[in-house]
Each structure stands twice: as C-alpha cells, then as structure tokens.
C-alpha atoms as a PDB file:
ATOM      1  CA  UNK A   1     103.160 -55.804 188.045  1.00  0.00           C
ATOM      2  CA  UNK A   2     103.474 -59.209 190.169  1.00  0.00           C
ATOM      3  CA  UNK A   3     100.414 -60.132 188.762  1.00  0.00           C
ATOM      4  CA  UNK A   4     101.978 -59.402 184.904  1.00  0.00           C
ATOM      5  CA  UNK A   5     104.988 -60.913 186.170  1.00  0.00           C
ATOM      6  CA  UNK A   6     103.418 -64.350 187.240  1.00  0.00           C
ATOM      7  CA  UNK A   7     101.025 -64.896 183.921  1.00  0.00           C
ATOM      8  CA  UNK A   8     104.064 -64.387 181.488  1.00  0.00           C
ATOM      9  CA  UNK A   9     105.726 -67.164 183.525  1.00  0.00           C
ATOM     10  CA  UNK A  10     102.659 -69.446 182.841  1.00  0.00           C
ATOM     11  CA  UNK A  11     102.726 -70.327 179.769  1.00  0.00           C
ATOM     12  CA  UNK A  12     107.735 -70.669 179.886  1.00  0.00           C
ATOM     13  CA  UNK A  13     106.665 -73.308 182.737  1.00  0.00           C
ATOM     14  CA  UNK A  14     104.413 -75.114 180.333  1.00  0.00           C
ATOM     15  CA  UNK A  15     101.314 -74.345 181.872  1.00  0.00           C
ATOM     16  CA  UNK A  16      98.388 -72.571 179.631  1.00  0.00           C
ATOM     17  CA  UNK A  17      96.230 -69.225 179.485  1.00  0.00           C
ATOM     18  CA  UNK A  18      93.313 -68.321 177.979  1.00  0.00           C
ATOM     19  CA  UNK A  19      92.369 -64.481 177.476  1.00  0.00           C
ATOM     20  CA  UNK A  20      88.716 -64.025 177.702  1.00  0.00           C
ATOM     21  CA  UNK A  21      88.234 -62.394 173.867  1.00  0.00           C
ATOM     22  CA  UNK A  22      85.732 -59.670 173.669  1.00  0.00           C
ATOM     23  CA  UNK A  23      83.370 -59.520 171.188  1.00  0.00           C
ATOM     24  CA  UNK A  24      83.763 -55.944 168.937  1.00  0.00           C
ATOM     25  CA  UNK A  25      79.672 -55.536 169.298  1.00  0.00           C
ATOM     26  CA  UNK A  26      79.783 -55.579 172.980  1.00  0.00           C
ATOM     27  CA  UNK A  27      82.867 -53.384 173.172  1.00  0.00           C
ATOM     28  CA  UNK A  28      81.247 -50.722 171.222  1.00  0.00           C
ATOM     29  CA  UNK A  29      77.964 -50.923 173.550  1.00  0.00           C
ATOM     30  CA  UNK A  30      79.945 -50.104 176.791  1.00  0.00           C
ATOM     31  CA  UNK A  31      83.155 -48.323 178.024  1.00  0.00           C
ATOM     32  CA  UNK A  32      86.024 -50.464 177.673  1.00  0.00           C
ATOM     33  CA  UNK A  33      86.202 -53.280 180.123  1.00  0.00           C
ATOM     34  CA  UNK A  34      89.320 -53.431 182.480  1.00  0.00           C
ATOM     35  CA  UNK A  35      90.001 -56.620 181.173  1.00  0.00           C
ATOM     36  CA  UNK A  36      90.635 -55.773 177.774  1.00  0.00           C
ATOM     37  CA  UNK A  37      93.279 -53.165 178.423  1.00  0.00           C
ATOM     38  CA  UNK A  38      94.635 -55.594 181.427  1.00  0.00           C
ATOM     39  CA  UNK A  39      94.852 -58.286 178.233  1.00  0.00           C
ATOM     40  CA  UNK A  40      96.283 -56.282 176.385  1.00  0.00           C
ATOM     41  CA  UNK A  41      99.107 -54.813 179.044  1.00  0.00           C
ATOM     42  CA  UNK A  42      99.721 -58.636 179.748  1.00  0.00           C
ATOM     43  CA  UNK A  43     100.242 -59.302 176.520  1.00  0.00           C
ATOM     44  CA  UNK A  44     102.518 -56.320 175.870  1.00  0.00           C
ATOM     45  CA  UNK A  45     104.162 -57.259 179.192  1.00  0.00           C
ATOM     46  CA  UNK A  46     104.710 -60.860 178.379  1.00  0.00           C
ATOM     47  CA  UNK A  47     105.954 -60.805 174.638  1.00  0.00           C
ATOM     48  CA  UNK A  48     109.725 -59.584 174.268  1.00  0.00           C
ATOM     49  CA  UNK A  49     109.615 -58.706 170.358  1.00  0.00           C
ATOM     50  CA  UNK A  50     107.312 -55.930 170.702  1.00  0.00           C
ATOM     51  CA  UNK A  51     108.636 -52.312 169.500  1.00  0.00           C
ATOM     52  CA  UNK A  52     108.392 -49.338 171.325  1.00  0.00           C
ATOM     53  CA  UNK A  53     108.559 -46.041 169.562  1.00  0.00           C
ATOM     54  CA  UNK A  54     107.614 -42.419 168.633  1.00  0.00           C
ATOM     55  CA  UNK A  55     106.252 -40.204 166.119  1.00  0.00           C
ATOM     56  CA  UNK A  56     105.468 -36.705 167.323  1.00  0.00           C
ATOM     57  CA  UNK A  57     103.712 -36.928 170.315  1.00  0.00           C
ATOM     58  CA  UNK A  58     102.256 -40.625 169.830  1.00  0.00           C
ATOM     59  CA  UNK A  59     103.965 -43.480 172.170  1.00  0.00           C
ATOM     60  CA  UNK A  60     103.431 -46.395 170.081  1.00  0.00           C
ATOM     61  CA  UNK A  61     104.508 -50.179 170.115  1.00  0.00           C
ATOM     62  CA  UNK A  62     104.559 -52.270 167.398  1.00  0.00           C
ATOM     63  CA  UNK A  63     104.552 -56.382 167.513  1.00  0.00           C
ATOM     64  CA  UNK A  64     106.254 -58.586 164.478  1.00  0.00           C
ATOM     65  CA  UNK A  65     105.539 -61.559 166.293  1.00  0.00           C
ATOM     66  CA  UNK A  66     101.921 -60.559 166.537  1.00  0.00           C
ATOM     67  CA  UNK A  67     101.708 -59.827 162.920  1.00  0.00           C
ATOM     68  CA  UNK A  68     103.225 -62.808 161.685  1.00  0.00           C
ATOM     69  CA  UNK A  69     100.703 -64.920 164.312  1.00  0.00           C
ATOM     70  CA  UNK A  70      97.673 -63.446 162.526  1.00  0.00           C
ATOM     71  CA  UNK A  71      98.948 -63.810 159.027  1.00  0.00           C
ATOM     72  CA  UNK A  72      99.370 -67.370 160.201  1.00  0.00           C
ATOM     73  CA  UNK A  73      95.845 -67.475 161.505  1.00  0.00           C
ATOM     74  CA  UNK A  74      94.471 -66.297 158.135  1.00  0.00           C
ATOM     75  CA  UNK A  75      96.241 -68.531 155.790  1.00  0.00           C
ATOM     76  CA  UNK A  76      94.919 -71.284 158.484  1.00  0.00           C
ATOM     77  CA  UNK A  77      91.476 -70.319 158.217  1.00  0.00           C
ATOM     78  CA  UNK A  78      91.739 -70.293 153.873  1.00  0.00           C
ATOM     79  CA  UNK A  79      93.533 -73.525 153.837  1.00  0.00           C
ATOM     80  CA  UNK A  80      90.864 -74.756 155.753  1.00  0.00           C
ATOM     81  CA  UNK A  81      88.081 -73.695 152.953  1.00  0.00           C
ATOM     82  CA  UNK A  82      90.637 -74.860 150.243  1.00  0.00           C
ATOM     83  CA  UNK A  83      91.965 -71.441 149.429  1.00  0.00           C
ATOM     84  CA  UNK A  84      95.748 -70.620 148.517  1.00  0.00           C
ATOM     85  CA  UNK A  85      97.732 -68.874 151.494  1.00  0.00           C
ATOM     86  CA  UNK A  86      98.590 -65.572 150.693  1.00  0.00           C
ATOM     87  CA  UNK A  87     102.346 -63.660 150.289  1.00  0.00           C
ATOM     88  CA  UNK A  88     102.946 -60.929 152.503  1.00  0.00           C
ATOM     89  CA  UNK A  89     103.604 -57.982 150.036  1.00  0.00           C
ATOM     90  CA  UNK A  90     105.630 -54.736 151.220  1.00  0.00           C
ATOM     91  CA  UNK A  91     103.636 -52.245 149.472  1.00  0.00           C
ATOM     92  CA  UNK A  92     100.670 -53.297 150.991  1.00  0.00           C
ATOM     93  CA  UNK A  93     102.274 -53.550 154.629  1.00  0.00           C
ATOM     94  CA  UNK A  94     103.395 -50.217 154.588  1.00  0.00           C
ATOM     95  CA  UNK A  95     100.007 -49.002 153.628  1.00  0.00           C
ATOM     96  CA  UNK A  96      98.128 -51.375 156.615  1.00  0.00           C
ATOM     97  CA  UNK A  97     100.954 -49.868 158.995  1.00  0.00           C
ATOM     98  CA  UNK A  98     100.424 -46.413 158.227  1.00  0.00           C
ATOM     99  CA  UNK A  99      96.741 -46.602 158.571  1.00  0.00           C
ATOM    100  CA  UNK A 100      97.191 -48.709 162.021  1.00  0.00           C
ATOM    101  CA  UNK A 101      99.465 -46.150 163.189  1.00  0.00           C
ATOM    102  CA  UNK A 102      96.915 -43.839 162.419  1.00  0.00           C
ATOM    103  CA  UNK A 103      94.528 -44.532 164.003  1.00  0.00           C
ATOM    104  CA  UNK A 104      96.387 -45.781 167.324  1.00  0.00           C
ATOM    105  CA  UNK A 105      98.001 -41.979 167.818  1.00  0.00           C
ATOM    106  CA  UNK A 106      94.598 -39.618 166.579  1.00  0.00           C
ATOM    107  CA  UNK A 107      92.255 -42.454 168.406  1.00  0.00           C
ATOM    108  CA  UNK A 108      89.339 -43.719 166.266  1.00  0.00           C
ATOM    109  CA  UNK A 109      88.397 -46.837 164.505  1.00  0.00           C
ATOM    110  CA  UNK A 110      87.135 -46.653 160.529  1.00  0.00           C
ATOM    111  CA  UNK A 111      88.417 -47.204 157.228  1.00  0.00           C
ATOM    112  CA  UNK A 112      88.983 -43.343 156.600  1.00  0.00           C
ATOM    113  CA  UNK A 113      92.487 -41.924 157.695  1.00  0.00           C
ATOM    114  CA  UNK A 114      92.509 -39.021 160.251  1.00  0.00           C
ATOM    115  CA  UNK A 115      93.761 -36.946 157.007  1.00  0.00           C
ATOM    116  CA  UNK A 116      90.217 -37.984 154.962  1.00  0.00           C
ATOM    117  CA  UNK A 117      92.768 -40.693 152.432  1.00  0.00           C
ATOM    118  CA  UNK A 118      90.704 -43.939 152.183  1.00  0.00           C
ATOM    119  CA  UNK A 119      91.957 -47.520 151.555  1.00  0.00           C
ATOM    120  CA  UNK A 120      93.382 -46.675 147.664  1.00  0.00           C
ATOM    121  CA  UNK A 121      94.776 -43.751 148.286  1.00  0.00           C
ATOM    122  CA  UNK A 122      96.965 -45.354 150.808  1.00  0.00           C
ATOM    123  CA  UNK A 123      97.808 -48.141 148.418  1.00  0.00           C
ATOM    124  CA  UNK A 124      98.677 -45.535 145.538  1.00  0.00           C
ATOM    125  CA  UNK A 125     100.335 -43.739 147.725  1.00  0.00           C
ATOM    126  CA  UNK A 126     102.508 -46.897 148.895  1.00  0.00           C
ATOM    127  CA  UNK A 127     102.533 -47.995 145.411  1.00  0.00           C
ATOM    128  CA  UNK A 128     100.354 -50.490 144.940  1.00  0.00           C
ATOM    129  CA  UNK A 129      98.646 -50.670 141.673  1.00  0.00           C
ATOM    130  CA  UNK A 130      96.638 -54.012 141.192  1.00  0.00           C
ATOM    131  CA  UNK A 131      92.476 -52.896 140.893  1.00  0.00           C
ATOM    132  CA  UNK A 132      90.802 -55.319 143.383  1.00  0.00           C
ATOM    133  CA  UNK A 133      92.130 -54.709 147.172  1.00  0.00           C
ATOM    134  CA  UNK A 134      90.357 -55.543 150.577  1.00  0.00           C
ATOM    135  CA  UNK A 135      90.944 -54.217 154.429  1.00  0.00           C
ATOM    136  CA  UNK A 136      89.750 -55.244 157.311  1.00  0.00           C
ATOM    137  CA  UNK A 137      89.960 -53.180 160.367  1.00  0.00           C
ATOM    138  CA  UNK A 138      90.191 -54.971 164.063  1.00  0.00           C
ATOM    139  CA  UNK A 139      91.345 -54.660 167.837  1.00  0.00           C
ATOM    140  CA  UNK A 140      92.994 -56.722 170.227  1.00  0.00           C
ATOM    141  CA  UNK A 141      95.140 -60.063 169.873  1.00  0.00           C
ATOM    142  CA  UNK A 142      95.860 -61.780 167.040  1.00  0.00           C
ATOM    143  CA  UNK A 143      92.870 -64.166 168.081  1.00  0.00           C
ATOM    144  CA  UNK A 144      90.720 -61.177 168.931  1.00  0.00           C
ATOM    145  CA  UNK A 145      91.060 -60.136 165.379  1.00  0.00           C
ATOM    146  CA  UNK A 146      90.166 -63.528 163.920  1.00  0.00           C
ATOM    147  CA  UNK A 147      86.942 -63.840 166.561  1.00  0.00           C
ATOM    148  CA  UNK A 148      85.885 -60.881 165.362  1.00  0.00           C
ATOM    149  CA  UNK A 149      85.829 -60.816 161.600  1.00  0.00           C
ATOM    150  CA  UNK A 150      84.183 -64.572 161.939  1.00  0.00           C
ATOM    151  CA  UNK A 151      81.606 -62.945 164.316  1.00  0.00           C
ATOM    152  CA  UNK A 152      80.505 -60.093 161.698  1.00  0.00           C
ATOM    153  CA  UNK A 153      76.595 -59.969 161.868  1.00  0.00           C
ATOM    154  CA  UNK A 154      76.692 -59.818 157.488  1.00  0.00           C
ATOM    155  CA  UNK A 155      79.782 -62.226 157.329  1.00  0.00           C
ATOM    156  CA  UNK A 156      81.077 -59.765 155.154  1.00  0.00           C
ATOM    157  CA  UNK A 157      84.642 -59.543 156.941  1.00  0.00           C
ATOM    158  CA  UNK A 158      84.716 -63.259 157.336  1.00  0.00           C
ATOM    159  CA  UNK A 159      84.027 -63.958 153.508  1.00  0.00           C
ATOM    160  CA  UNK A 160      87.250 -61.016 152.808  1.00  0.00           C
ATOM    161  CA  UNK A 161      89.197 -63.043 154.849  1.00  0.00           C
ATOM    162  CA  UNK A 162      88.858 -65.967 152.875  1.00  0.00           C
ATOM    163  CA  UNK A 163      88.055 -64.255 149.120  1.00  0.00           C
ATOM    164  CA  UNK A 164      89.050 -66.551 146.376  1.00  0.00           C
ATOM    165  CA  UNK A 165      90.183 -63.242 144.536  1.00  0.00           C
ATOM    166  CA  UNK A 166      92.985 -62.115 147.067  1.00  0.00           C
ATOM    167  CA  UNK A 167      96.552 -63.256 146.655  1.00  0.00           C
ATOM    168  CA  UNK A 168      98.936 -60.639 148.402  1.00  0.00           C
ATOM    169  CA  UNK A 169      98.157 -59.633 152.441  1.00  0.00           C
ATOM    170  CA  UNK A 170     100.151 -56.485 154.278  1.00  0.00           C
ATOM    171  CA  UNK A 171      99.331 -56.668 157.921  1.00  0.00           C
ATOM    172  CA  UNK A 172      99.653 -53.583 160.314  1.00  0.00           C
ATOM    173  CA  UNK A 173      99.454 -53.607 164.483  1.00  0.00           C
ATOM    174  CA  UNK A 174      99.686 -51.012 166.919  1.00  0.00           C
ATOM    175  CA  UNK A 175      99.078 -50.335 169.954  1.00  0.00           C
ATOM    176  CA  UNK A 176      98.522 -46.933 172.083  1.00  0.00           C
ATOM    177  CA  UNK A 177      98.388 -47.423 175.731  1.00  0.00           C
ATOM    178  CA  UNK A 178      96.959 -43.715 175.407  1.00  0.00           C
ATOM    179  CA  UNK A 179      94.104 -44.808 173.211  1.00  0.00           C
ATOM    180  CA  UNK A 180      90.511 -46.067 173.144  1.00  0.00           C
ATOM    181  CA  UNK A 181      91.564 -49.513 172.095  1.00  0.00           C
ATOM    182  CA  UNK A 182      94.996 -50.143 172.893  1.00  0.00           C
ATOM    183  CA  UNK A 183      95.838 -52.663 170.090  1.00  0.00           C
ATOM    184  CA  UNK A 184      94.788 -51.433 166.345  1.00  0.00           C
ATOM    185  CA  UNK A 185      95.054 -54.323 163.000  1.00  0.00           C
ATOM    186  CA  UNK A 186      94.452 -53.233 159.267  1.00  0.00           C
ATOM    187  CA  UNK A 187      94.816 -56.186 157.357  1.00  0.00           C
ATOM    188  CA  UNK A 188      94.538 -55.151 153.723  1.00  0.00           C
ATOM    189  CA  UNK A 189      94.554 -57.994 151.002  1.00  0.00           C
ATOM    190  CA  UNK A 190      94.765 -57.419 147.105  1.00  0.00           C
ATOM    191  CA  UNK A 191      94.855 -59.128 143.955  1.00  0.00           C
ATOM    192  CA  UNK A 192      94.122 -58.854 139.857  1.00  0.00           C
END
C-alpha cells in the first residue's frame, strides 16, 4: 500500500510515470503478469473519480475519467488521419456499459454477451437504430486500449477506430478485481 501510496504522489509533485503496457497477444500466451493487475490496482488506487459498486454478487468499479481519456485518445488518433471526432451518444453508451459490465462480473473476453445477445441486439435493445455500428473490445488503461487496437496483426481494429463511416461513439469500462483482466473497454461506434 506504501508502494501505491508513493506512485500516486508522483505524478501531484510533478514528476512522471510510465506503465509498462502489455501487449493483448502476449497476455493471452501466458497467465497474467503481476504487473498488469499491480497497474491496474495503481491506477485504481491513484485516480479519485473511479466508482465502486454492485450488481448481484459482482464488485465492480467504474472510471468516467478513464472513459472520457480514451474517447479523447480516439478522436486524437482520427484527427490525426483527417477524420471528424465523434459525439458520445447515450444509446450507444449504455449498450458498451452493459456489455463491459458483462463481461467484468461472468469473466471472459468476446463480442458475445454471457446471455448469447451479440453487438445489435444490445444496440436494439438500448435503442439504437442506425444500420452500420462497430465495437471494439480491449483491457487495461486507456493507453492499453489504444496500443492494442493499433497493434492488431490484420489492422482491422485500428482501421474501426478511425472508419470514415462512424459518427456517434458510446464507451464502456469496468473493472473486476475478481476477474481475469481486471479492467474491461467496449467501445462501440455507429453511423448511417
């Protein structure tokens, strides 16, 4: 807890630190390092807008300053290729929320929800309507997230994040201390 204690006062006294970030290939090849859930407790530790709460039995925290850092981070990296920045749109938040909340409390990592509802139903049922939709599934820190969409063997995630066709983001986090991950994102992006 000293240890916690110290690095949060790092960077109030000015001073900087750098997380290692850990790639989502090498994470999957091994147990989960110690550093990633000691990142991640740091993190937690050090950042006083985080959320705790509960839904059945699933201790969760959630983290608006987190979200709005990697909405930031995406509308950085379109600008950047000359794409608009994209509104944050409520129906599609609640969907990304849900499906991050999801997964943090039944533990896994994929597009399809613990109850077998895939990306549109979750938008229907949040009522969102527009036909073309993307979402993008990550772990970790804001920065995490970013490093690993950009780091996608088929640059598939990377070109979603900066699609031409998207105009509307929702942005979920959540994090489990009590699951495989710790920190969960679904970023889902629409448009006409």
């Amino acid at each position: 807890m000293l240890l916690i204690q110290l690095l949060c006062l790092k960077p109030k006294l000015g001073l900087t630190w750098r997380f290692p970030s850990i790639s989502l290939h090498r994470l999957m090849m091994a147990p989960i390092p110690a550093i990633l859930n000691c990142e991640m407790q740091m993190a937690r530790s050090c950042d006083e807008s985080a959320i705790d709460a509960n839904t059945g039995n699933c201790t969760y925290t959630e983290n608006p300053d987190y979200v709005k850092t990697l909405i930031d981070l995406i509308n950085q990296a379109r600008a950047d290729v000359g794409r608009a920045a994209l509104t944050v749109n409520s129906q599609l938040t609640t969907a990304a929320r849900a499906h991050s909340l999801d997964m943090a409390c039944n533990n896994f990592m994929k597009h399809s929800g613990s109850d077998g509802s895939w990306t549109g139903d979750r938008l229907t049922k949040a009522g969102y309507s527009n036909p073309y939709y993307l979402e993008l599934l990550a772990i970790g820190l804001p920065q995490d997230a970013m490093n690993q969409w950009r780091t996608d063997r088929d640059k598939n995630q990377w070109d979603s994040v900066v699609n031409s066709r998207v105009t509307e983001i929702g942005v979920g986090y959540v994090f489990s201390k009590f699951s495989a991950y710790g920190g969960y994102w679904t970023v889902v992006m629409g448009g006409l």
